[in-house]
C-alpha atoms as a PDB file:
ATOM      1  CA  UNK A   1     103.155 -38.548 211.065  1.00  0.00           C
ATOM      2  CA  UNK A   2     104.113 -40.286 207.865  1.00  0.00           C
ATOM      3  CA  UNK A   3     107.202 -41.876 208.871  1.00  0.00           C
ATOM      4  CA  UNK A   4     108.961 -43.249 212.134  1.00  0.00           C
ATOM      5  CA  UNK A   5     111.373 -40.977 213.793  1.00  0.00           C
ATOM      6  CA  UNK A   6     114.851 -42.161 213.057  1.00  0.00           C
ATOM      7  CA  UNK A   7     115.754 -41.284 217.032  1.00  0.00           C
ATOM      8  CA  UNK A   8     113.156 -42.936 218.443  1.00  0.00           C
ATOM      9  CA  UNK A   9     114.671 -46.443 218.693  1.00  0.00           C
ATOM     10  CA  UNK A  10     112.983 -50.033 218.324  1.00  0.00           C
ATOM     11  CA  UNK A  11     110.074 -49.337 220.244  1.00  0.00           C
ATOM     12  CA  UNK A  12     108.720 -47.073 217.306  1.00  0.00           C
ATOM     13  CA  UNK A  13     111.027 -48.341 214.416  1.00  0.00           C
ATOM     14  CA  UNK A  14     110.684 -51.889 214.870  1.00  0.00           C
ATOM     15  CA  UNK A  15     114.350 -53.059 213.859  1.00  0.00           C
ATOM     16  CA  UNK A  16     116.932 -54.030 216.547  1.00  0.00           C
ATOM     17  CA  UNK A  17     119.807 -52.712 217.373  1.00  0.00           C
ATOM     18  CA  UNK A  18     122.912 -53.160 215.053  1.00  0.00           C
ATOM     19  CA  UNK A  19     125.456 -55.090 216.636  1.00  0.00           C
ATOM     20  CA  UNK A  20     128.308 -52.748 215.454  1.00  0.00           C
ATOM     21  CA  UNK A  21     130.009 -52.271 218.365  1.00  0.00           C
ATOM     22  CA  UNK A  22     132.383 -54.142 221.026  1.00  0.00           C
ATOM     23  CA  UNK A  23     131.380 -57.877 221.491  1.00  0.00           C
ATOM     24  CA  UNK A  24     128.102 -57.543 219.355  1.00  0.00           C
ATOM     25  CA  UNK A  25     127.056 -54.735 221.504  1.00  0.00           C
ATOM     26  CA  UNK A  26     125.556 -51.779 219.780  1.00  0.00           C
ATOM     27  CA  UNK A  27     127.980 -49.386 218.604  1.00  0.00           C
ATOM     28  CA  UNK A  28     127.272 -46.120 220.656  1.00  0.00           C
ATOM     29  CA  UNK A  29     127.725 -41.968 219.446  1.00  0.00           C
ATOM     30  CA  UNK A  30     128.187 -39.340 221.818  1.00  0.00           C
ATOM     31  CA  UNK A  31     127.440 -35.950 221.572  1.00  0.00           C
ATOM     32  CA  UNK A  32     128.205 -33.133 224.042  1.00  0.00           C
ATOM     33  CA  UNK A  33     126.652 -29.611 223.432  1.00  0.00           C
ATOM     34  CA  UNK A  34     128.256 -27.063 225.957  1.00  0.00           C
ATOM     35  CA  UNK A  35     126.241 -23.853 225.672  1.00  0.00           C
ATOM     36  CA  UNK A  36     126.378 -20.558 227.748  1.00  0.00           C
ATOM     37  CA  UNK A  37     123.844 -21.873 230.011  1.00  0.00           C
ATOM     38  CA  UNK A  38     124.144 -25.904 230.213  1.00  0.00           C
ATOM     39  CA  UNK A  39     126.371 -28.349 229.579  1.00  0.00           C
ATOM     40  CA  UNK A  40     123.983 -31.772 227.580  1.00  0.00           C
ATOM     41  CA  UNK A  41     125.330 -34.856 226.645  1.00  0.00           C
ATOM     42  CA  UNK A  42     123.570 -37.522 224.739  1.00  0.00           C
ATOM     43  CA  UNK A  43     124.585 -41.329 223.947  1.00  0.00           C
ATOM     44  CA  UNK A  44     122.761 -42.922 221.529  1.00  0.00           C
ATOM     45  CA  UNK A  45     122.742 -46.744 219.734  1.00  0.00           C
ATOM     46  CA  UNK A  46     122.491 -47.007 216.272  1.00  0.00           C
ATOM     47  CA  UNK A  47     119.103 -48.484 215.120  1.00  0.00           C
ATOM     48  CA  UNK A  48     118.224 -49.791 211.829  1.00  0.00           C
ATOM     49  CA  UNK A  49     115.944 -46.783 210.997  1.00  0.00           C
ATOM     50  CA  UNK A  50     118.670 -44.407 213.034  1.00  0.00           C
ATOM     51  CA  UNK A  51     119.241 -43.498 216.397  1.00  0.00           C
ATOM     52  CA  UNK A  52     117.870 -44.400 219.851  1.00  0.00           C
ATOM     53  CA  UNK A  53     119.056 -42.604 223.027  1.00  0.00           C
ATOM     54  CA  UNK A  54     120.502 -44.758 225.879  1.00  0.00           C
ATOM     55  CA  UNK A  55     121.677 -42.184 228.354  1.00  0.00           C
ATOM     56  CA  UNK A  56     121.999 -38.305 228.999  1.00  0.00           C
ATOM     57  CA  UNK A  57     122.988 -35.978 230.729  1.00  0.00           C
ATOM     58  CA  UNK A  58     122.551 -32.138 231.525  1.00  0.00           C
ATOM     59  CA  UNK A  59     123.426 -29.723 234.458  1.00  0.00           C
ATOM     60  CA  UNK A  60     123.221 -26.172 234.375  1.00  0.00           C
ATOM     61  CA  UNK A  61     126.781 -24.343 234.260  1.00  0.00           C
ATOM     62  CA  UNK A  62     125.790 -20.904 233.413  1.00  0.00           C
ATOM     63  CA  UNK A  63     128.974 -20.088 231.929  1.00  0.00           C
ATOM     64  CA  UNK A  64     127.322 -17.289 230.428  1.00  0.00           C
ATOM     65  CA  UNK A  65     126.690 -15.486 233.525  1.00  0.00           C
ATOM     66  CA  UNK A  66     127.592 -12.059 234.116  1.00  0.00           C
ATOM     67  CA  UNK A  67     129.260 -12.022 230.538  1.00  0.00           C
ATOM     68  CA  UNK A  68     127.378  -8.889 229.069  1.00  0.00           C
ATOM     69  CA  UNK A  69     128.700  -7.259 232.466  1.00  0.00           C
ATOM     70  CA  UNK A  70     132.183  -7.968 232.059  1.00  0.00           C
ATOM     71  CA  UNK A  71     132.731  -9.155 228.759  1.00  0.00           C
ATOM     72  CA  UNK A  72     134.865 -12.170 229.976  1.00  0.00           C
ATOM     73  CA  UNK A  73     133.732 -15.808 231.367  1.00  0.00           C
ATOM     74  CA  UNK A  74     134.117 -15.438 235.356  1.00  0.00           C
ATOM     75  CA  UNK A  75     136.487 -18.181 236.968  1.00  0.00           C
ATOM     76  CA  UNK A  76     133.103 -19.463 239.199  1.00  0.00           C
ATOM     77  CA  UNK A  77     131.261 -19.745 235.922  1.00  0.00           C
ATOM     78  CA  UNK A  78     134.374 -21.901 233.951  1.00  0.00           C
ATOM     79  CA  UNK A  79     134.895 -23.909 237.280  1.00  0.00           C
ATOM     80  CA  UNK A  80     130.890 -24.866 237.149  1.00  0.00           C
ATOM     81  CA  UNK A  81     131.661 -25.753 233.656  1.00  0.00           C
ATOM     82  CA  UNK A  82     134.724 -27.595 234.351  1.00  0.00           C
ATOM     83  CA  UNK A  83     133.120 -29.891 236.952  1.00  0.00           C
ATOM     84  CA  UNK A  84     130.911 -31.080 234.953  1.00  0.00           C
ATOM     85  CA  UNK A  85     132.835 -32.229 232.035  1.00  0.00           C
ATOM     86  CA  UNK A  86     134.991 -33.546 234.770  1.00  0.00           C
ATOM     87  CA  UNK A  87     132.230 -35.541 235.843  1.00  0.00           C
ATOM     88  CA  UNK A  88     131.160 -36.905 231.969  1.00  0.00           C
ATOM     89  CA  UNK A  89     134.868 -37.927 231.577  1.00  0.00           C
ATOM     90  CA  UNK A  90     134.745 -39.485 235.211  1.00  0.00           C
ATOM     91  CA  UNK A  91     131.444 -41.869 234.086  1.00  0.00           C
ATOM     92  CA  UNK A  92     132.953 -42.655 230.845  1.00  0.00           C
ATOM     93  CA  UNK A  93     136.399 -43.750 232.358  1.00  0.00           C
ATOM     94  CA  UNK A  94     133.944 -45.727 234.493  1.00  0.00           C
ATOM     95  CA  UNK A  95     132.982 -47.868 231.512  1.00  0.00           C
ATOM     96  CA  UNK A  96     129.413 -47.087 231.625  1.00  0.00           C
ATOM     97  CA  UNK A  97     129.274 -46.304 227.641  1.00  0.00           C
ATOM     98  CA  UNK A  98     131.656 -49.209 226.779  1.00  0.00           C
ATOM     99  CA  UNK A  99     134.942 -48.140 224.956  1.00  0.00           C
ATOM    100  CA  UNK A 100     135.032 -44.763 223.033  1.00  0.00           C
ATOM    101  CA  UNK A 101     137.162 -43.586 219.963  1.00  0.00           C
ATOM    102  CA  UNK A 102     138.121 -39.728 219.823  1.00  0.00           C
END
């Protein structure tokens, strides 16, 4: 590979972290990707050469399931779905990721 990956953090790109955030701390980006079959979420620092992941999280929702039967989301599969953002909001609220902006 010619060139570092920009998500691969200090360990492979050398630069620290840029104190951007809260009390010199890293400023932090979230991501959540809710597809029909799992619900991801990814945290990440910025980096000099990009982006370096500091936590995740995935669970399987399956809110897809039994759609191409009924053609609507069953309540089982949205409550699956539910829980777990519940939980992601629950951790954040927690102050594990530091202080978010919407």
């Amino acid at each position: 590979m010619d060139h570092p990956l920009p998500w691969a953090g200090p360990s492979v790109n050398g630069p620290p972290l840029l104190p951007n955030g809260v009390g010199g701390d890293p400023e932090l980006f979230g991501a959540l990707d809710l597809g029909t079959n799992n619900c991801r979420l990814m945290i990440a620092a910025q980096t000099a050469g990009g982006f370096r992941v500091v936590d995740s999280f995935t669970r399987t929702v399956r809110l897809g399931e039994g759609l191409h039967h009924t053609g609507r989301l069953s309540d089982v599969a949205m409550n699956r779905t539910v829980e777990a953002c519940r939980y992601v909001l629950s951790v954040w609220r927690g102050g594990r990721w530091g202080c978010f902006r919407p």
